[in-house]
N, C-alpha and C. Protein backbone atom coordinates (compact mmCIF):
# COMPACT_ATOMS: atom_id res chain seq x y z
N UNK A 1 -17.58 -17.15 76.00
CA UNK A 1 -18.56 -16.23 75.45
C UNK A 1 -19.96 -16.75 75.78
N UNK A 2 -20.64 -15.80 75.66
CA UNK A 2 -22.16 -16.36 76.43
C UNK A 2 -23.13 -16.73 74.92
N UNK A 3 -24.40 -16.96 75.31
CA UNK A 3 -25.12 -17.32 74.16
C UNK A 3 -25.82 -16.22 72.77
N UNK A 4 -25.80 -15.31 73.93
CA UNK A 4 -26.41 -13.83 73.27
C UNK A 4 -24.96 -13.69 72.21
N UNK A 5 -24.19 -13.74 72.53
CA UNK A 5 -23.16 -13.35 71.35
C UNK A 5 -22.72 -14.25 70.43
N UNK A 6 -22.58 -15.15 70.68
CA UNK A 6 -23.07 -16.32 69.42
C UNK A 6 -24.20 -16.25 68.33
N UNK A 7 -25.50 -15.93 69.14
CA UNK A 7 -26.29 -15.69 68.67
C UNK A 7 -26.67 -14.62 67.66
N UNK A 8 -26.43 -13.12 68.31
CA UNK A 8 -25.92 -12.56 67.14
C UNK A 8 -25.02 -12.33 66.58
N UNK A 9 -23.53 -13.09 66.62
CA UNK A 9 -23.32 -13.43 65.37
C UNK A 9 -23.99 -13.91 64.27
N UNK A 10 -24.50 -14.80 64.31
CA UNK A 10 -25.24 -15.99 63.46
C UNK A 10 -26.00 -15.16 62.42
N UNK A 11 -27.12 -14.10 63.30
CA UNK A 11 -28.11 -13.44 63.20
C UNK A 11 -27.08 -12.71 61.77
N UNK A 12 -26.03 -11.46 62.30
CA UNK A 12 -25.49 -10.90 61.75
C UNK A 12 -24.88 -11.81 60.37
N UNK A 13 -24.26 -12.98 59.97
CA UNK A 13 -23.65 -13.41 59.43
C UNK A 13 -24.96 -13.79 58.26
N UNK A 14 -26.11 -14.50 58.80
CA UNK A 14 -27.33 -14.97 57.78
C UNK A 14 -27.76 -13.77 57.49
N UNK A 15 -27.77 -12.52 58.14
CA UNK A 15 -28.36 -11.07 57.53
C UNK A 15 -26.77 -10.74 56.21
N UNK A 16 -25.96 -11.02 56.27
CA UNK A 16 -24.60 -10.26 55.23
C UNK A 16 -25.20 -11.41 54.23
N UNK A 17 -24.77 -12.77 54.48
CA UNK A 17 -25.08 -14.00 53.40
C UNK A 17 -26.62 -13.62 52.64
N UNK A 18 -27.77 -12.56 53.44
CA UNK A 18 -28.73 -12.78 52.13
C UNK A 18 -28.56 -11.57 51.53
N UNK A 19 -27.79 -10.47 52.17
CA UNK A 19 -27.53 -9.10 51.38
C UNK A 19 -26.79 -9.46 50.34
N UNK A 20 -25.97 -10.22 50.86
CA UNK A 20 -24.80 -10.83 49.21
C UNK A 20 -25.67 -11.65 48.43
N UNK A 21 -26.33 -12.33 48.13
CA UNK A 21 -26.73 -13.50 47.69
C UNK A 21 -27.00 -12.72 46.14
N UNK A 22 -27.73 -11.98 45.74
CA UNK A 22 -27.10 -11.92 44.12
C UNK A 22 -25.93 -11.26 43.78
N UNK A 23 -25.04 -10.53 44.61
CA UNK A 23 -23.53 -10.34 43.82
C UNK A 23 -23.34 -11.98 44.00
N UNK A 24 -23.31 -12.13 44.80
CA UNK A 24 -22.74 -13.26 44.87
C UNK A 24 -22.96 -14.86 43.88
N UNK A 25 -23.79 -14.55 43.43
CA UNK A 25 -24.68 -15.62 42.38
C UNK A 25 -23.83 -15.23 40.74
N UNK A 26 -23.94 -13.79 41.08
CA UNK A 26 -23.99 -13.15 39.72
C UNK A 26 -22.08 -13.51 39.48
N UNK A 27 -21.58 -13.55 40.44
CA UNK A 27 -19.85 -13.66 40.38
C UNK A 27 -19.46 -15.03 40.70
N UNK A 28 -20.61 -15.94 41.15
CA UNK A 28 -20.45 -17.46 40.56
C UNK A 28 -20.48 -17.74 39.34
N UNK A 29 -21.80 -17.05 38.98
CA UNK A 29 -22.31 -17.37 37.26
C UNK A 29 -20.94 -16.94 36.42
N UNK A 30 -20.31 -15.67 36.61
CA UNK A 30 -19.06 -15.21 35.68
C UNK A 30 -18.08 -16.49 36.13
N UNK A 31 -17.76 -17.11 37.04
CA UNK A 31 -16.68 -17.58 37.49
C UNK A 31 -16.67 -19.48 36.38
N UNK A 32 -18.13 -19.67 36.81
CA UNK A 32 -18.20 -20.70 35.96
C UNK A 32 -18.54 -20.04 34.30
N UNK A 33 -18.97 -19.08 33.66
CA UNK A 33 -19.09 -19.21 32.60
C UNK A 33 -17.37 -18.72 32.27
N UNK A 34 -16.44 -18.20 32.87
CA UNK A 34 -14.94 -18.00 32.21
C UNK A 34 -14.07 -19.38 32.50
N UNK A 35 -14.95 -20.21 33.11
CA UNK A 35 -14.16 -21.71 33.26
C UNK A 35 -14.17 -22.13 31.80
N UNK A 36 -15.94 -22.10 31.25
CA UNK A 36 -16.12 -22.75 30.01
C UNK A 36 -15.47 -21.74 29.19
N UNK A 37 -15.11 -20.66 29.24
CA UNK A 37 -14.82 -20.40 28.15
C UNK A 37 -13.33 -20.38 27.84
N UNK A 38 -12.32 -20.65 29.08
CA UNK A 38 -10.96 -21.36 29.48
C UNK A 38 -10.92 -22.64 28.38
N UNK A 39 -11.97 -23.27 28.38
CA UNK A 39 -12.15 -24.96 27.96
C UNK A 39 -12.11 -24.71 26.74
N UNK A 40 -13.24 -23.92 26.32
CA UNK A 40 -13.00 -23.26 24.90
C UNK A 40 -11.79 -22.96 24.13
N UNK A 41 -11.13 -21.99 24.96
CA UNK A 41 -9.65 -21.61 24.37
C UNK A 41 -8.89 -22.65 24.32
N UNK A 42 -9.40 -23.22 25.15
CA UNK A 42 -7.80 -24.51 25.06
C UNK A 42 -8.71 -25.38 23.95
N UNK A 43 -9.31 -25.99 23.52
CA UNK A 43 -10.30 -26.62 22.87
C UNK A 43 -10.05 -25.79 21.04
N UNK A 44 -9.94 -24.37 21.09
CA UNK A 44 -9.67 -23.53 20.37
C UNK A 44 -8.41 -23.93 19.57
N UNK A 45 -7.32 -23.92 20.40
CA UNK A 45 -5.88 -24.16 19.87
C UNK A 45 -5.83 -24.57 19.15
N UNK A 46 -6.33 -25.81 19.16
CA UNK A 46 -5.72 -27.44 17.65
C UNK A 46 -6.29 -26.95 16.75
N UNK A 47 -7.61 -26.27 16.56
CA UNK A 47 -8.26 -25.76 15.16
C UNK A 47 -7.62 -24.46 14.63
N UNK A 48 -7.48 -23.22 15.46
CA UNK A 48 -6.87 -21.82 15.27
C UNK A 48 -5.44 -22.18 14.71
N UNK A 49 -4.70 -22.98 15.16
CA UNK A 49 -2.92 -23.63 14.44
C UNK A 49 -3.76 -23.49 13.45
N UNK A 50 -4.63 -24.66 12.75
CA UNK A 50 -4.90 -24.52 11.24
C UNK A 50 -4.76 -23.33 10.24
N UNK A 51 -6.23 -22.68 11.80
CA UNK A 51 -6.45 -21.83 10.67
C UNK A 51 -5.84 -20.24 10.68
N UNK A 52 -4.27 -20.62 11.47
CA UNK A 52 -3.65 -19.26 11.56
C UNK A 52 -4.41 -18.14 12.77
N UNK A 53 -4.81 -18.41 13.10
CA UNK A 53 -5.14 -17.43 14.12
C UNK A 53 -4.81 -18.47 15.96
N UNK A 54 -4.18 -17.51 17.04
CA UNK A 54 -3.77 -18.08 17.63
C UNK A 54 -4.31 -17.12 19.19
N UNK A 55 -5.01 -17.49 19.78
CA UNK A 55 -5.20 -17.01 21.11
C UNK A 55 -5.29 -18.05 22.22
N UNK A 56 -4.28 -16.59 23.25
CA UNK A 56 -3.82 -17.27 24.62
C UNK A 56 -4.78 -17.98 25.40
N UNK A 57 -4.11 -19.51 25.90
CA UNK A 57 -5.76 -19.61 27.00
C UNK A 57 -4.99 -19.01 28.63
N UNK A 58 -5.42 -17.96 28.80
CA UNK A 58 -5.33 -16.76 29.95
C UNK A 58 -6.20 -16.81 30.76
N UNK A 59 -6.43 -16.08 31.99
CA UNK A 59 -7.54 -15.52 32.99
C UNK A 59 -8.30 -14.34 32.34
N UNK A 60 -7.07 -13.22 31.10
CA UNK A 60 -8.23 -12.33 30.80
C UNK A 60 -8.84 -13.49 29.71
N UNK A 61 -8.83 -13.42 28.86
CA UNK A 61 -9.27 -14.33 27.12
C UNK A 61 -10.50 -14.95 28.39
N UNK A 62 -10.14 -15.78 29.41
CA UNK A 62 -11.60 -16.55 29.92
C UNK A 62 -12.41 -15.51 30.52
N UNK A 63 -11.91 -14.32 31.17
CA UNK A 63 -13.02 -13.59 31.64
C UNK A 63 -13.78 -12.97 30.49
N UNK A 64 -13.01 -12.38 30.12
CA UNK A 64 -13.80 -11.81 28.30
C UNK A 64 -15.05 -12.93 27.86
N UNK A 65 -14.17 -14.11 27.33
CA UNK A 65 -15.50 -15.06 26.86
C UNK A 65 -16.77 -14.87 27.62
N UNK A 66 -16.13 -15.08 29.23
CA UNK A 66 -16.66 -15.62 30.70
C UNK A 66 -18.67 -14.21 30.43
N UNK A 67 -17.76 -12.97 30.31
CA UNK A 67 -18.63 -11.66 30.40
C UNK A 67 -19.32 -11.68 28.86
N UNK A 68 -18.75 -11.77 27.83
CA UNK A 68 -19.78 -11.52 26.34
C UNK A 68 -20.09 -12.40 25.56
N UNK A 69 -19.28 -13.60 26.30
CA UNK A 69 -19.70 -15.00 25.54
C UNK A 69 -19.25 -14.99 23.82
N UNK A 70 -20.08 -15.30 23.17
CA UNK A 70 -19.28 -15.09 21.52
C UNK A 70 -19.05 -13.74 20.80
N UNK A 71 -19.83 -12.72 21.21
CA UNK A 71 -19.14 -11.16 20.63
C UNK A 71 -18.23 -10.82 21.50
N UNK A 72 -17.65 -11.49 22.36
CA UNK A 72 -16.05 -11.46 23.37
C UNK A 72 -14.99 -12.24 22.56
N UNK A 73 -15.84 -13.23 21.68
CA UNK A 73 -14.55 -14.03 21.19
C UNK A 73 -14.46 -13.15 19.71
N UNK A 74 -15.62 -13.10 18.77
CA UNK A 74 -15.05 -12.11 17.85
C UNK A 74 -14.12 -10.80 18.43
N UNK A 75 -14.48 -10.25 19.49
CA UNK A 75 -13.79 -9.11 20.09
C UNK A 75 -12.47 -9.42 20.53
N UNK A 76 -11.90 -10.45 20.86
CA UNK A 76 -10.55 -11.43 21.13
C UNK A 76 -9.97 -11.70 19.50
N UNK A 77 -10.77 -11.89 18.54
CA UNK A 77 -10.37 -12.38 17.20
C UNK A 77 -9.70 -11.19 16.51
N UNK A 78 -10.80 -10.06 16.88
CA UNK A 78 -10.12 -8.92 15.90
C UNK A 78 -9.20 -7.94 16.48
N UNK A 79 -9.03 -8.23 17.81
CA UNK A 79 -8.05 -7.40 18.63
C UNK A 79 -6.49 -8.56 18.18
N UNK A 80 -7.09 -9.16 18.44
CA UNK A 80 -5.66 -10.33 17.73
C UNK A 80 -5.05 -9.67 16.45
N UNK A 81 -6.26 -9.93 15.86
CA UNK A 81 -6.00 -9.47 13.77
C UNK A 81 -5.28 -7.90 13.97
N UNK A 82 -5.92 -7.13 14.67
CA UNK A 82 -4.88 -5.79 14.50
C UNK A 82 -3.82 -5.67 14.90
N UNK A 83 -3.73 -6.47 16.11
CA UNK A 83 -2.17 -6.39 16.50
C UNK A 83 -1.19 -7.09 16.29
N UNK A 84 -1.42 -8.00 14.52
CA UNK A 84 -0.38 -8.42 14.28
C UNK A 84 0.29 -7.51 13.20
């Protein structure tokens, strides 16, 4: 292949990488905030045994936290409470 097509590749590839750059930020930021909130749930367990209430540590339960943060976990608490 010659240089011109290398080239724009490159061109093309740094033009997609800055069109993405806030989905792309914005679906890092969810990815690490449903990690912490993974940590949470599992972190959750030993206290919830106590106190009778019991939620899964899942991919949804962390995306939920991940997207509303603590009105996701009351929203996880009382979807629990009705469906027992």
């Amino acid at each position: 292949m010659s240089g011109w097509v290398w080239g724009t590749a490159a061109v093309a590839a740094v033009l997609a990488l800055t069109l993405c750059r806030r989905p792309l930020g914005a679906l890092c930021r969810l990815a690490a905030r449903s990690g912490l909130g993974l940590v949470f749930l599992w972190l959750f367990q030993g206290v919830g045994g106590l106190l009778g209430v019991r939620l899964g540590v899942n991919l949804f339960n962390g995306l939920v936290l991940g997207a509303l943060g603590l009105p996701g976990f009351a929203l996880l608490l009382m979807a629990q409470w009705a469906l027992q």
